[in-house]
C-alpha atoms as a PDB file:
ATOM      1  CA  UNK A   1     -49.407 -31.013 -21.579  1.00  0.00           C
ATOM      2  CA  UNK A   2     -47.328 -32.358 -24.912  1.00  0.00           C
ATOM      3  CA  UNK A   3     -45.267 -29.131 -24.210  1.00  0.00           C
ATOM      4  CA  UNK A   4     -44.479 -30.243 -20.128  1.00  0.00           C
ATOM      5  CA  UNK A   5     -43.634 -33.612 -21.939  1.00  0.00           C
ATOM      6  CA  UNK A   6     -40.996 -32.410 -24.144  1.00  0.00           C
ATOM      7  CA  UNK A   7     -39.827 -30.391 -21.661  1.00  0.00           C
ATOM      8  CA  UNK A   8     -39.266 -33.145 -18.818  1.00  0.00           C
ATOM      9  CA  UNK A   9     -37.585 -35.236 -21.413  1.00  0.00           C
ATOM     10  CA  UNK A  10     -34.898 -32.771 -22.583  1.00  0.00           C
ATOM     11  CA  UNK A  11     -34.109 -31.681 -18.847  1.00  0.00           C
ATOM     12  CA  UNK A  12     -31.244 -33.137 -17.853  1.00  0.00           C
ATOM     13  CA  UNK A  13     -31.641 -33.306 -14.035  1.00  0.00           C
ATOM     14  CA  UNK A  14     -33.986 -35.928 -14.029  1.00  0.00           C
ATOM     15  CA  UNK A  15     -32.575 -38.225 -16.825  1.00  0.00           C
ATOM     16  CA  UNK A  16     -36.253 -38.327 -17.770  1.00  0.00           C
ATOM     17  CA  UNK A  17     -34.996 -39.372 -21.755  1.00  0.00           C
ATOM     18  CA  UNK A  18     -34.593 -42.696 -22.155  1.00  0.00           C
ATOM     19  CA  UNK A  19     -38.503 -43.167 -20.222  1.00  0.00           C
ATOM     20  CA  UNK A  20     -40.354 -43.588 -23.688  1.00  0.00           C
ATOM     21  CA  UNK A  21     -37.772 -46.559 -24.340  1.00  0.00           C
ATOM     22  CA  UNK A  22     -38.305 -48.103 -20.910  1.00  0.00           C
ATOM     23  CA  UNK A  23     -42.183 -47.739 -21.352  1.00  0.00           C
ATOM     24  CA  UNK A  24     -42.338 -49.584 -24.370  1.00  0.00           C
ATOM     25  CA  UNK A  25     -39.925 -52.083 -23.027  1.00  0.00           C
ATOM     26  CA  UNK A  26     -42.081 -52.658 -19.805  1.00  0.00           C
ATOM     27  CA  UNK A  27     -45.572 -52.868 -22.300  1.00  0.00           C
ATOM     28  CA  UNK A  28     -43.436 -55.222 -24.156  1.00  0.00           C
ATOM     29  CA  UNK A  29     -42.609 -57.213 -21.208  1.00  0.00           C
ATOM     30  CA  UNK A  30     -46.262 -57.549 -19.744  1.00  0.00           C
ATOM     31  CA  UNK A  31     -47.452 -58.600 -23.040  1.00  0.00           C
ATOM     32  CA  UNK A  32     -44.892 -61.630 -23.485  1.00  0.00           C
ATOM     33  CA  UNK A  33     -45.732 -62.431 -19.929  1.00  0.00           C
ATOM     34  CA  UNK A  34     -49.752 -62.473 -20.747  1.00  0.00           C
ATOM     35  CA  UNK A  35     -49.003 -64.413 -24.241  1.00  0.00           C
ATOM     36  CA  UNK A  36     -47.145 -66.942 -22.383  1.00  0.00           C
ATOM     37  CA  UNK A  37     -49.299 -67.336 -19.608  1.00  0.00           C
ATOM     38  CA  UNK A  38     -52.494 -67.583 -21.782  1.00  0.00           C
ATOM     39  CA  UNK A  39     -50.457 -69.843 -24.825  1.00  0.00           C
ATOM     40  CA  UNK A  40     -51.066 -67.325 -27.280  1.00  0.00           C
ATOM     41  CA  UNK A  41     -47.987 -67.534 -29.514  1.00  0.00           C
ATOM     42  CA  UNK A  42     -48.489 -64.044 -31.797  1.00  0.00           C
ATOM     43  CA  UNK A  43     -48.849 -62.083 -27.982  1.00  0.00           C
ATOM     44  CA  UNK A  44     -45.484 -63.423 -26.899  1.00  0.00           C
ATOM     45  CA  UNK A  45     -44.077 -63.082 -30.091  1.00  0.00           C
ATOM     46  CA  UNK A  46     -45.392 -59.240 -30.046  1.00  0.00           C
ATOM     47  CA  UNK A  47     -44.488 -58.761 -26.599  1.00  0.00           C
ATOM     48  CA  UNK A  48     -40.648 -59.955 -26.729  1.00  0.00           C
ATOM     49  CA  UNK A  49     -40.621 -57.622 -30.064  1.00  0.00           C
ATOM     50  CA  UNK A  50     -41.935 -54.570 -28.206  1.00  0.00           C
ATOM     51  CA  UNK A  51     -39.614 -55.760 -24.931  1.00  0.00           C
ATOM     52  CA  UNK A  52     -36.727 -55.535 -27.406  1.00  0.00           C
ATOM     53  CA  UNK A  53     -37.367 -52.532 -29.260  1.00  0.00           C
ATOM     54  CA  UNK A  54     -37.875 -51.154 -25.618  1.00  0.00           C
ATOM     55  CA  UNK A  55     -34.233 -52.215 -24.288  1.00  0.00           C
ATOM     56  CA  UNK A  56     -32.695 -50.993 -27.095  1.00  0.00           C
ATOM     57  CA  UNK A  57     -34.723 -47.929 -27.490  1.00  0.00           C
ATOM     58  CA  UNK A  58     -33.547 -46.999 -23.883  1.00  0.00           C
ATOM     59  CA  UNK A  59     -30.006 -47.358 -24.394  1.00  0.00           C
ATOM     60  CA  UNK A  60     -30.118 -45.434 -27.533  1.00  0.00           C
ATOM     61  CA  UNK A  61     -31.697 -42.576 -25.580  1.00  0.00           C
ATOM     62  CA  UNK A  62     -29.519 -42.569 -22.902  1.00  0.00           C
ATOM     63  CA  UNK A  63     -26.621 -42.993 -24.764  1.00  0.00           C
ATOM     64  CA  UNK A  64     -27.862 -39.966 -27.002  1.00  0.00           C
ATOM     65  CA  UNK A  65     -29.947 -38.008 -24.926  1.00  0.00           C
ATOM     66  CA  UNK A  66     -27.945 -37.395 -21.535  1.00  0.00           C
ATOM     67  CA  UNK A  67     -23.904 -39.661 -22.069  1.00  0.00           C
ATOM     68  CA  UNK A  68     -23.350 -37.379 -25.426  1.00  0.00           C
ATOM     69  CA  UNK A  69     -24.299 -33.660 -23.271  1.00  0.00           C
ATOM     70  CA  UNK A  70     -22.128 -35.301 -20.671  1.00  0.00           C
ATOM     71  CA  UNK A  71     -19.211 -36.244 -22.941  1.00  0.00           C
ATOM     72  CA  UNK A  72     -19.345 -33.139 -25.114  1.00  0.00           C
ATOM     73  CA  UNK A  73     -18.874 -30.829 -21.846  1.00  0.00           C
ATOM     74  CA  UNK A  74     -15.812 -32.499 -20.883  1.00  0.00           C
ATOM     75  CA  UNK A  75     -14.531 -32.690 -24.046  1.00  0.00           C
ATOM     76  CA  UNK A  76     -14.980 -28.743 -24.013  1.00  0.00           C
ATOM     77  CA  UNK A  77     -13.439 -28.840 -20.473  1.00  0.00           C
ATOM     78  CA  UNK A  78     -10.186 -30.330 -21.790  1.00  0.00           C
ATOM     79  CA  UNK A  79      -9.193 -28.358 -24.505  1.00  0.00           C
END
């Protein structure tokens, strides 16, 4: 199963990389909306943390994980 994991992550048709980013970033988000809702301050403050790290995370991936194959082939297009 870890194996099928990996492998949906590195294909490239389905953009599947930056999904471990956008995961954490939705956990994140549902646990600053249940600390805020309940007024328990270290659940937000955990929540908008893990919403963050999430955000970033996912733009990292992408940026990484399917813009830099995308750039690189074009760049070997031009020359």
């Amino acid at each position: 199963m870890l194996t099928a994991l990996m492998g949906a992550l590195r294909d490239e048709h389905g953009h599947a990389g930056p999904l471990p980013g956008m995961l954490a970033g939705a956990v994140g988000a549902i646990a600053l909306g249940i600390g805020a809702a309940t007024d328990t301050g270290w659940l937000s403050i955990v929540g908008g943390i893990g919403l963050a790290i999430g955000i970033v995370g996912a733009f990292l991936m992408n940026h990484i994980m399917v813009e830099y194959e995308i750039y690189s082939r074009i760049e070997k297009l031009e020359k």
